[in-house]
N, C-alpha and C. Protein backbone atom coordinates (compact mmCIF):
# COMPACT_ATOMS: atom_id res chain seq x y z
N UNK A 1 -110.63 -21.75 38.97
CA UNK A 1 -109.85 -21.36 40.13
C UNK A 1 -108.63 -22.26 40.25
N UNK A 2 -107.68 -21.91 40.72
CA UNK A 2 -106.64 -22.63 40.39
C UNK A 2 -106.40 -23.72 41.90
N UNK A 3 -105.81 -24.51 41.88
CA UNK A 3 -105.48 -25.40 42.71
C UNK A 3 -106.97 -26.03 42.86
N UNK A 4 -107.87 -26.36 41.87
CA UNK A 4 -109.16 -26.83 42.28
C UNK A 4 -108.98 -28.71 42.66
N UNK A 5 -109.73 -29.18 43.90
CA UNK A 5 -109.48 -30.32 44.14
C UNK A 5 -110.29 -31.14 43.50
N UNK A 6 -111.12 -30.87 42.57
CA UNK A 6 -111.79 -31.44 41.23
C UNK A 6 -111.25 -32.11 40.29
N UNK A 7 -110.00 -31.69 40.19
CA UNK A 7 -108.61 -32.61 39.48
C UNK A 7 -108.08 -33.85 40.29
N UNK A 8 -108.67 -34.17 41.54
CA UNK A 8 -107.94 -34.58 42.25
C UNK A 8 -108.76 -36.38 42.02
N UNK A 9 -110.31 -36.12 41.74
CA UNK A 9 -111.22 -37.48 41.78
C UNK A 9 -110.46 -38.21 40.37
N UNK A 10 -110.51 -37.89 39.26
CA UNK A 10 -109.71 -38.22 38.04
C UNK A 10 -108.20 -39.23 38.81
N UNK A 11 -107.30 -38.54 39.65
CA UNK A 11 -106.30 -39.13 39.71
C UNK A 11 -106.07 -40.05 40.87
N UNK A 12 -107.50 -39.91 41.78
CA UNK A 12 -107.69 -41.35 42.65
C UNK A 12 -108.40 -42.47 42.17
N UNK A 13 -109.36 -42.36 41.22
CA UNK A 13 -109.79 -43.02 40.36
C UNK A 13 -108.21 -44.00 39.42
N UNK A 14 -107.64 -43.37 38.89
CA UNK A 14 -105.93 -43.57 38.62
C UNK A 14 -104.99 -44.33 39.41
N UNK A 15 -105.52 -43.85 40.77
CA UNK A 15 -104.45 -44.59 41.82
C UNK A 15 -105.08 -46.23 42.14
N UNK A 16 -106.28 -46.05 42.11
CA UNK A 16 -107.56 -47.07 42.22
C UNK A 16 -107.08 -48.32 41.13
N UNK A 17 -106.79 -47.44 39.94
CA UNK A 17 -106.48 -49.04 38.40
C UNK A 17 -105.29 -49.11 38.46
N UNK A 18 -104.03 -47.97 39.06
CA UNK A 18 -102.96 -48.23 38.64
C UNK A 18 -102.10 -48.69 39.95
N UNK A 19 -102.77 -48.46 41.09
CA UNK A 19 -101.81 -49.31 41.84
C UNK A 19 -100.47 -48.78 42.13
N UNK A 20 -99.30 -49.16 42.42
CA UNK A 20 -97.98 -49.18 42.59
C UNK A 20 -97.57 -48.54 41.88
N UNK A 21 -98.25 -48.82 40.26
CA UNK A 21 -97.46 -48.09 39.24
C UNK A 21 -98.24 -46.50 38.99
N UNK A 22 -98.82 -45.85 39.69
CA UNK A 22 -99.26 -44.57 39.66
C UNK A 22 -98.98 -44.03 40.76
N UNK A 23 -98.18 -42.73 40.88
CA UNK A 23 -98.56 -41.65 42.14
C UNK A 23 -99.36 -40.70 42.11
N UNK A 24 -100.05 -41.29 43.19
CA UNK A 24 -101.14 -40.00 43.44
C UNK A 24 -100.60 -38.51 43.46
N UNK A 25 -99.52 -38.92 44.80
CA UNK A 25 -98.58 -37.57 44.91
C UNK A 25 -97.61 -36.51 44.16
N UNK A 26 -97.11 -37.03 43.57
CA UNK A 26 -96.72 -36.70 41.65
C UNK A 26 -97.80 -36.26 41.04
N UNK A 27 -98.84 -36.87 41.13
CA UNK A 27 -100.28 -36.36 40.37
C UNK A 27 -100.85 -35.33 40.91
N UNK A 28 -100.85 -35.13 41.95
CA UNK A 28 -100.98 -34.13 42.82
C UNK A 28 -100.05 -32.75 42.65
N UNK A 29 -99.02 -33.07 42.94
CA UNK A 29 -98.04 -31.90 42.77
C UNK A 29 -98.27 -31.62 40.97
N UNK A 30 -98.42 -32.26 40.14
CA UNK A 30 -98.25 -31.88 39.00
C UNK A 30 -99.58 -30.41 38.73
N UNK A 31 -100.67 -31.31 38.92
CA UNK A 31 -102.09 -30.23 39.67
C UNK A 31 -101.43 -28.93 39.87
N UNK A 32 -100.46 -28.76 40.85
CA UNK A 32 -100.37 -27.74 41.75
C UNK A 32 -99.46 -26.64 40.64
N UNK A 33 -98.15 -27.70 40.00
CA UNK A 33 -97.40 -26.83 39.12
C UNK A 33 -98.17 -26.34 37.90
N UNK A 34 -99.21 -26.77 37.11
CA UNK A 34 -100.12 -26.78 36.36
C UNK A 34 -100.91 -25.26 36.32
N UNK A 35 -101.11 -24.86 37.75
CA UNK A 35 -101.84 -23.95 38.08
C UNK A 35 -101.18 -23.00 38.48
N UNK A 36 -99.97 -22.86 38.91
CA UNK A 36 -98.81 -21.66 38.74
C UNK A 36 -99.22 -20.63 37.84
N UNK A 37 -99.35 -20.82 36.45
CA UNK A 37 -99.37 -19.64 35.90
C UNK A 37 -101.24 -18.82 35.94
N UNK A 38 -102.13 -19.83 35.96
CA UNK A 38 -103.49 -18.77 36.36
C UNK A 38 -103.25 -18.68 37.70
N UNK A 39 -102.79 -18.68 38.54
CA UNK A 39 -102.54 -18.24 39.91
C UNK A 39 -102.07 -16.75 39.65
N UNK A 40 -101.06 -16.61 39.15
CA UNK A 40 -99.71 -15.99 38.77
C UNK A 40 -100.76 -14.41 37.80
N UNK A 41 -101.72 -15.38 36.76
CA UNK A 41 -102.69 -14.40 36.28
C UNK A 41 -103.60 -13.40 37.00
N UNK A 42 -104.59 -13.89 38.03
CA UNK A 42 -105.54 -13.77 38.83
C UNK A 42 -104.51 -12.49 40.23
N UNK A 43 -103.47 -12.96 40.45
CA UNK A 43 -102.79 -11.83 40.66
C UNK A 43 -102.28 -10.70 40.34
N UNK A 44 -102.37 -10.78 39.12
CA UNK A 44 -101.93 -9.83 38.12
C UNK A 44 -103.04 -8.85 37.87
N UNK A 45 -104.11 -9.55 38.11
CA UNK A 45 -105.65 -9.03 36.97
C UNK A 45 -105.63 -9.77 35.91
N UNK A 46 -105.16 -10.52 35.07
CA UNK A 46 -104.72 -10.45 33.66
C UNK A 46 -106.17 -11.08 32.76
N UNK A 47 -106.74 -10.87 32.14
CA UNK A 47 -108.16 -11.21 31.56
C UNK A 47 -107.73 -12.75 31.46
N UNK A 48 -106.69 -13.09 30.67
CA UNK A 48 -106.69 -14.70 29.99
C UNK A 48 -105.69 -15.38 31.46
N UNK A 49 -106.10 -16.23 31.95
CA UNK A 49 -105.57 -16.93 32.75
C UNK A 49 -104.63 -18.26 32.62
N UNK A 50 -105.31 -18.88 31.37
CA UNK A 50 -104.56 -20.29 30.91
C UNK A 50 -103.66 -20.15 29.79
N UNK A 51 -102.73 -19.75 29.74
CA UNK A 51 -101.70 -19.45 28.42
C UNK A 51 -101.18 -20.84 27.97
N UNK A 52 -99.61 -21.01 27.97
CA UNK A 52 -98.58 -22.11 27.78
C UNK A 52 -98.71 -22.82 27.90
N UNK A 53 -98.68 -23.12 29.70
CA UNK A 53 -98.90 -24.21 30.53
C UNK A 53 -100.10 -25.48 30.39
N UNK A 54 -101.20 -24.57 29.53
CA UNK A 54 -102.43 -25.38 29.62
C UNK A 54 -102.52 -25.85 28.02
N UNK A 55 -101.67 -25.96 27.40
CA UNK A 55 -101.65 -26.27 26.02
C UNK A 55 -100.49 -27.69 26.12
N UNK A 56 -100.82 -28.62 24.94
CA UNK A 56 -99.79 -29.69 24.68
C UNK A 56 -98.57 -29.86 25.08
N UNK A 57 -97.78 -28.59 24.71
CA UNK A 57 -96.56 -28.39 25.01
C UNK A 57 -96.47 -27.89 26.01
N UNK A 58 -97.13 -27.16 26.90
CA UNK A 58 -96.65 -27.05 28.25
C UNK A 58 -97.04 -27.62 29.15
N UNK A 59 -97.79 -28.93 28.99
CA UNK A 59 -98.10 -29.89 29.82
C UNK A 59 -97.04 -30.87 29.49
N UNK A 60 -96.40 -31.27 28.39
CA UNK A 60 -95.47 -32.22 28.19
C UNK A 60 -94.08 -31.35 28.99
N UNK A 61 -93.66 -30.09 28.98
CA UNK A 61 -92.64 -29.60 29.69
C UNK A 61 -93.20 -29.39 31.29
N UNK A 62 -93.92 -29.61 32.02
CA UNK A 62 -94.88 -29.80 33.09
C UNK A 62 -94.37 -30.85 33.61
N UNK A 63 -95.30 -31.83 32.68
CA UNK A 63 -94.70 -33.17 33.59
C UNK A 63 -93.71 -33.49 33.78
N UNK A 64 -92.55 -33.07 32.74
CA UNK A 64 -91.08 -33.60 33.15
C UNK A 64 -90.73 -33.06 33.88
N UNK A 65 -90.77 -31.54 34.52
CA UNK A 65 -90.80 -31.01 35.57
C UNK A 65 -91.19 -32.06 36.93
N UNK A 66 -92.37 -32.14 37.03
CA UNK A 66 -93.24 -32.60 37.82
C UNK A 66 -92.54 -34.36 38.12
N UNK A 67 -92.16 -34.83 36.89
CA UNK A 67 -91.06 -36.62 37.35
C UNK A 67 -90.39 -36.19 38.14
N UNK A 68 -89.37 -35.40 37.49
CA UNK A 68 -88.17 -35.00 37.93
C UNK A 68 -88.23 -34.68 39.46
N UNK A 69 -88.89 -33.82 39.76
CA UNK A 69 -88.84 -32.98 41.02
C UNK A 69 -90.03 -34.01 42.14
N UNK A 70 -90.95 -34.12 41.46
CA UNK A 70 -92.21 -35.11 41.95
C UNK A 70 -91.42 -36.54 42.78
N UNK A 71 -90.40 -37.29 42.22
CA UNK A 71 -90.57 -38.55 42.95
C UNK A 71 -89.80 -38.14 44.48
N UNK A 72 -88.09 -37.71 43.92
CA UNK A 72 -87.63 -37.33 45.04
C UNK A 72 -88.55 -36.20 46.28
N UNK A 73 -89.18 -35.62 46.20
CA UNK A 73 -89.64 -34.77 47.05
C UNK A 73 -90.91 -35.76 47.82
N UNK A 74 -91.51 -36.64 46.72
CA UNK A 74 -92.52 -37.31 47.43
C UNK A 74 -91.53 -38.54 48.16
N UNK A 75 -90.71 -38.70 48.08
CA UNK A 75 -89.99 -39.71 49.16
C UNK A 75 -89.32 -39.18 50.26
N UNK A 76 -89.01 -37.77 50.46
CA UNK A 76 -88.67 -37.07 51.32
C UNK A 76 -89.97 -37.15 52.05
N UNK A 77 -91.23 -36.91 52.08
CA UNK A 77 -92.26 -36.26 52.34
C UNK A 77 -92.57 -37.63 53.45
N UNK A 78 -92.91 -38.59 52.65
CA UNK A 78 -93.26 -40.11 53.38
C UNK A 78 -91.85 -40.28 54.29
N UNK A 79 -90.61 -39.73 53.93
CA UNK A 79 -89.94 -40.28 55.07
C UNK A 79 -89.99 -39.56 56.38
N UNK A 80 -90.06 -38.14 56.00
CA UNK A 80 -90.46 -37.52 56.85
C UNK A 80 -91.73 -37.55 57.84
N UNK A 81 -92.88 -38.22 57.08
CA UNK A 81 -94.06 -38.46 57.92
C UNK A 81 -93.83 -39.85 58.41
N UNK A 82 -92.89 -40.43 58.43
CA UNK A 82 -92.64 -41.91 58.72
C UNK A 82 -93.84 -42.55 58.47
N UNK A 83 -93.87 -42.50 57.16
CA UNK A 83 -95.01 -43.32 56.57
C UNK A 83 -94.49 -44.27 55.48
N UNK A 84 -94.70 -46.06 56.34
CA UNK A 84 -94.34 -46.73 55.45
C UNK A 84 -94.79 -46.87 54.38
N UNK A 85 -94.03 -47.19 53.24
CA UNK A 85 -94.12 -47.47 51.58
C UNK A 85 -93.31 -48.20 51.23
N UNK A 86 -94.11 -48.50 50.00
CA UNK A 86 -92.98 -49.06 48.84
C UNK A 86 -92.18 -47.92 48.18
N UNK A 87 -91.48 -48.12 47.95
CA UNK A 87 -90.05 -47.39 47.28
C UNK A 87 -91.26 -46.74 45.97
N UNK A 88 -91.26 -45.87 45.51
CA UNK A 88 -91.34 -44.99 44.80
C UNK A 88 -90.67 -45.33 43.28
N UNK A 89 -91.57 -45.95 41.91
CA UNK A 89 -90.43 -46.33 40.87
C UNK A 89 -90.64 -44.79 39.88
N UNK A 90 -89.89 -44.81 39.15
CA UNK A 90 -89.52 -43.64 38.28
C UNK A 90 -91.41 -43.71 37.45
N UNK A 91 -91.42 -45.26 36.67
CA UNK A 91 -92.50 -45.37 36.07
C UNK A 91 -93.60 -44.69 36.97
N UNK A 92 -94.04 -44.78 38.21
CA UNK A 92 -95.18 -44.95 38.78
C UNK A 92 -94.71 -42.99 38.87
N UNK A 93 -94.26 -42.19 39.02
CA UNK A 93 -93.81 -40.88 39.11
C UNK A 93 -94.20 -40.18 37.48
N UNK A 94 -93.64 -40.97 36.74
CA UNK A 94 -94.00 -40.31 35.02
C UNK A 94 -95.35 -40.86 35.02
N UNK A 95 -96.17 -41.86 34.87
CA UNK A 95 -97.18 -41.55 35.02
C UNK A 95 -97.93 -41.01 35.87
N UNK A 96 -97.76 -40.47 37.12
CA UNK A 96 -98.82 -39.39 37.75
C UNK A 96 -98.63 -38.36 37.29
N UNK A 97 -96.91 -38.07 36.82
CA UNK A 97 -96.51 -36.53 36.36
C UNK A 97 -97.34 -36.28 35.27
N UNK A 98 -97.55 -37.31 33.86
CA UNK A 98 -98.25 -37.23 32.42
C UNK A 98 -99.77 -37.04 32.58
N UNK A 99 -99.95 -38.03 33.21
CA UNK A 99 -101.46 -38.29 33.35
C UNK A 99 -101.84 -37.09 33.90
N UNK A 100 -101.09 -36.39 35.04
CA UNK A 100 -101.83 -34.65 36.02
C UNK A 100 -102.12 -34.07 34.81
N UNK A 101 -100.81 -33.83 34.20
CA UNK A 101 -101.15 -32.49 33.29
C UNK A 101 -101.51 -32.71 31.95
N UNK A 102 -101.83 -33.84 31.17
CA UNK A 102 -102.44 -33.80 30.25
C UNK A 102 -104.17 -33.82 30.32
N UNK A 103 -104.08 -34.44 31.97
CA UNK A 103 -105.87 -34.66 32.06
C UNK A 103 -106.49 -33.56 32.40
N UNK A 104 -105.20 -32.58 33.36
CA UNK A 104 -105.46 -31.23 33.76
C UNK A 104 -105.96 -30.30 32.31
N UNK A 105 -105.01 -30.80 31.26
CA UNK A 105 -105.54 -29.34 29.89
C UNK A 105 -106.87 -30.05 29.73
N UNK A 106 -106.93 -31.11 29.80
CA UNK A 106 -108.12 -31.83 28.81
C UNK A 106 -109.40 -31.38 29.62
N UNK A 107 -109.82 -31.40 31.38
CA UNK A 107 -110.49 -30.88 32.27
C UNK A 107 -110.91 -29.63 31.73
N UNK A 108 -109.57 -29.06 31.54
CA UNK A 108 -109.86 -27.08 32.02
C UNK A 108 -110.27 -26.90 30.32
N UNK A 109 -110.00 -27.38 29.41
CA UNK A 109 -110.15 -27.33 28.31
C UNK A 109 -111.97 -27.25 27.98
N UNK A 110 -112.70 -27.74 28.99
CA UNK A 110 -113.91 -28.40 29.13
C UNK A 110 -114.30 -27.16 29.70
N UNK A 111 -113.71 -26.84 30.05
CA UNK A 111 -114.66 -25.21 31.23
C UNK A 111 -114.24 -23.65 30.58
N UNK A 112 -112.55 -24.04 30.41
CA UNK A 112 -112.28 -22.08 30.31
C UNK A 112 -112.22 -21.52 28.58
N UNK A 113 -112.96 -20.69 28.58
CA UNK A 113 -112.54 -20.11 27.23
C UNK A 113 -111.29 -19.49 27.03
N UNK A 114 -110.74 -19.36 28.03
CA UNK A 114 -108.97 -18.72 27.42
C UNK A 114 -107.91 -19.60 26.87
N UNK A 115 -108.51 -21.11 27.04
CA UNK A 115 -107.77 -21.83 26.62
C UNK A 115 -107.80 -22.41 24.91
N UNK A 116 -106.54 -23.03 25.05
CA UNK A 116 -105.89 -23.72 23.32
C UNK A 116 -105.11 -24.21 23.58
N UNK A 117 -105.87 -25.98 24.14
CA UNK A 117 -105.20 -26.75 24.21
C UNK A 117 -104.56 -27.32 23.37
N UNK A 118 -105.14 -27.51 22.07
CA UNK A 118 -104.01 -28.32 21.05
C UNK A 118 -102.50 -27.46 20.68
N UNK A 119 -102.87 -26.41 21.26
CA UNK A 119 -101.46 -25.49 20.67
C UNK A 119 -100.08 -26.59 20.60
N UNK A 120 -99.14 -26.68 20.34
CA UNK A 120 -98.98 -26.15 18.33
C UNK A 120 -99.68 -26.77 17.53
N UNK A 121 -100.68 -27.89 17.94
CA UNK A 121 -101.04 -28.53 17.06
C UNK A 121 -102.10 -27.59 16.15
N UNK A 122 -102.95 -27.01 16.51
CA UNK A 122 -103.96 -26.75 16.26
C UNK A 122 -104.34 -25.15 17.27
N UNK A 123 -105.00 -24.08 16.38
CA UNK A 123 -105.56 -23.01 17.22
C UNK A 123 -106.89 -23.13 18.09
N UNK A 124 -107.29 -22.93 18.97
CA UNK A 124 -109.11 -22.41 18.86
C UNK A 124 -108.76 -23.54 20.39
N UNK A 125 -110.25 -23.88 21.06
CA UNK A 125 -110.78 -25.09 21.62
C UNK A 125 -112.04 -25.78 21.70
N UNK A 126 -112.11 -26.69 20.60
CA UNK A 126 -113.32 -27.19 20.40
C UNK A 126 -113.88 -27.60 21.84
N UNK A 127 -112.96 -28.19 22.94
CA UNK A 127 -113.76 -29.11 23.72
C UNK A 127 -114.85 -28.12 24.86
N UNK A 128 -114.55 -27.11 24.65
CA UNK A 128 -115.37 -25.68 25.19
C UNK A 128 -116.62 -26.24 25.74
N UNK A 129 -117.33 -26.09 26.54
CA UNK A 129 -118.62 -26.76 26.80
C UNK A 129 -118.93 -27.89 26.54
N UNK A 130 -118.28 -29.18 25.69
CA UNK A 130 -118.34 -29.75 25.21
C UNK A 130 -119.50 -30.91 26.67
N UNK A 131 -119.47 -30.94 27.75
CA UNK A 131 -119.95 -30.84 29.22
C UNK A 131 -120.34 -30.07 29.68
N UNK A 132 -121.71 -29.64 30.34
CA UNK A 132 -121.89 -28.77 31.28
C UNK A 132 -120.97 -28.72 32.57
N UNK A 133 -120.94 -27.74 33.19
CA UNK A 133 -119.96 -27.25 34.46
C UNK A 133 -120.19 -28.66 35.30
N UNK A 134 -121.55 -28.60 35.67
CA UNK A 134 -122.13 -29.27 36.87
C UNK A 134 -122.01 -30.81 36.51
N UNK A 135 -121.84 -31.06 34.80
CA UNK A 135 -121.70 -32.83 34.80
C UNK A 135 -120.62 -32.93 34.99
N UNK A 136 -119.53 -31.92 34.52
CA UNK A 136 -118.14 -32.40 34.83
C UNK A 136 -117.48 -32.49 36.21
N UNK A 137 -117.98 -30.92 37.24
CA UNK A 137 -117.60 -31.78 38.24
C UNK A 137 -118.64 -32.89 38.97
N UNK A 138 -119.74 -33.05 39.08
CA UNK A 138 -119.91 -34.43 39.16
C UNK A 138 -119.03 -36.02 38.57
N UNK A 139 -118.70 -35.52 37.44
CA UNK A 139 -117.81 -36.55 37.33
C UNK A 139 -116.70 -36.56 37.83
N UNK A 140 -116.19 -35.57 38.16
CA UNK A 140 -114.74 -35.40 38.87
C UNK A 140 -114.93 -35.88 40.30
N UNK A 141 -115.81 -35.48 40.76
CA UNK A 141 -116.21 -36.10 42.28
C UNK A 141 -116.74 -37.50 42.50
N UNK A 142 -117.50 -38.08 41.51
CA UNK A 142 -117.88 -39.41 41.46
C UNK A 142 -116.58 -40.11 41.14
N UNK A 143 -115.19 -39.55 40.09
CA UNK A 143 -114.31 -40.55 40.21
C UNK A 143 -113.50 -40.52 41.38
N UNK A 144 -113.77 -39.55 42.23
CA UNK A 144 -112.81 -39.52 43.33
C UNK A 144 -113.44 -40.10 44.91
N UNK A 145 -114.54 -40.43 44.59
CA UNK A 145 -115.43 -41.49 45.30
C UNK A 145 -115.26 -42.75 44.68
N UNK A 146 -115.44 -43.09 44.02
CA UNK A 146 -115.19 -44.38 43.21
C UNK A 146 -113.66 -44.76 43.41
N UNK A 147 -112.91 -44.21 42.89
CA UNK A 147 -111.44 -44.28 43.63
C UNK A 147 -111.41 -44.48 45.35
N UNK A 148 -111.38 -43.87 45.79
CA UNK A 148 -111.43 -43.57 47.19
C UNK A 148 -111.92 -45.00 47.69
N UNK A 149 -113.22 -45.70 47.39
CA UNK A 149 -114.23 -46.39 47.77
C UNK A 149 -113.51 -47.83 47.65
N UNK A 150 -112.96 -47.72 46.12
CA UNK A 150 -111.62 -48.89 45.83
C UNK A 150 -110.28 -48.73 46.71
N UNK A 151 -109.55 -47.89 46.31
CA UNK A 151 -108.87 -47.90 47.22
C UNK A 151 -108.95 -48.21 48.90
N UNK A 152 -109.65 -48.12 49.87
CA UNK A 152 -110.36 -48.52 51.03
C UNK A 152 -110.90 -50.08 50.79
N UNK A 153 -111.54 -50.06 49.92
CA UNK A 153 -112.04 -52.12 50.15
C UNK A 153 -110.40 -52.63 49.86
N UNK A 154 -108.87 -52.73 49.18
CA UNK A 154 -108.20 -52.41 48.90
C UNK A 154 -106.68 -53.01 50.05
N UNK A 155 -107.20 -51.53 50.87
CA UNK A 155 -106.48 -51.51 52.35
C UNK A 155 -107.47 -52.56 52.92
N UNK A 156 -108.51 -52.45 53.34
CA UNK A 156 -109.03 -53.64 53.93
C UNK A 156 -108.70 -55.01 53.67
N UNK A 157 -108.73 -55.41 52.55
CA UNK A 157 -108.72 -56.44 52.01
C UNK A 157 -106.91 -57.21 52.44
N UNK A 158 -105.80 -56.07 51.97
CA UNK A 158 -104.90 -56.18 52.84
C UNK A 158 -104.66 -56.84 54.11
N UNK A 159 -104.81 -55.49 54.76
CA UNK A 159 -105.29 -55.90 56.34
C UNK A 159 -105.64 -57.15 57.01
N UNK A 160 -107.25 -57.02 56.35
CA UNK A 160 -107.48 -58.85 56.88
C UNK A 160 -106.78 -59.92 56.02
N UNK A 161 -105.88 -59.75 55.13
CA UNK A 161 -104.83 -60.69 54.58
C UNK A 161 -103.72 -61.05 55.89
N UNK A 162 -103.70 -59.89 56.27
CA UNK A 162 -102.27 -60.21 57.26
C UNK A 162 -102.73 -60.45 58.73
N UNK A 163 -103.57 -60.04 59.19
CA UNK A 163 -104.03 -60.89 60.11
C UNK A 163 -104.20 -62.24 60.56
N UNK A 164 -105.06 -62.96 58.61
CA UNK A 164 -105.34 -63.95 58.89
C UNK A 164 -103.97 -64.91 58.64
N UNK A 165 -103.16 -64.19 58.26
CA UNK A 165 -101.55 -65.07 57.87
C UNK A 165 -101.25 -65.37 59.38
């Protein structure tokens, strides 16, 4: 299903090791552009849902999409919610943009048979079942607890930093 928030534990888990230098929100939006075209399918009827987009090359033309458009819009977004931050670096934007959509083929690669992810490299998709449904999203949800769980001791830890200053 497209826009699944199962993609989402993977890239808080991400925000969890990478800190400053990862956006969640970039990672997020990348998710969202990622899933444009089985959206786009499922409206259509169309039997195969994951074409281009979910292969090598259209996750590498994805994410540059997703830098590009991803940092500025996520700094509009926080200014608009007047939510303080740190400035937003290009690095911390290309990696949420890379990391969405290459982890996104590698995920869906694990579940849908319409996919071919190595395209051009390679035809077919070995990683097909390579996981049952139910371990993978368990793992998708355990990293987004595990993330989450870090991130929070994190802010706390913060917090009572500046207090006790």
């Amino acid at each position: 299903m497209p826009f699944t928030p199962f993609h989402l534990g993977p890239g808080a888990l991400c925000k969890a090791v990478g800190g400053r230098h990862f956006s969640f929100m970039v990672f997020g939006g990348a998710q969202v552009l990622m899933d444009i075209e089985p959206l786009i399918g499922l409206l259509r009827q169309q039997p195969a849902l994951h074409g281009l987009t979910h292969t090598l090359a259209g996750a590498l033309f994805i994410g540059i999409a997703a830098a590009l458009l991803g940092r500025p819009v996520s700094e509009w977004v926080l200014r608009l919610l007047s939510i303080d931050h740190a400035r937003l670096r290009w690095r911390a934007a290309v990696a949420g943009a890379f990391i969405g959509t290459y982890s996104h083929v590698m995920l869906d690669a694990l579940m849908h048979a319409d996919m071919r992810p190595w395209w051009p490299l390679a035809e077919g998709n070995a990683l097909l079942g390579a996981i049952p449904l139910g371990t993978l999203h368990l793992l998708c949800m355990g990293c987004g607890v595990l993330g989450a769980a870090c991130l929070a001791l994190r802010a706390r830890q913060r917090a009572r930093s500046r207090r006790d200053a």
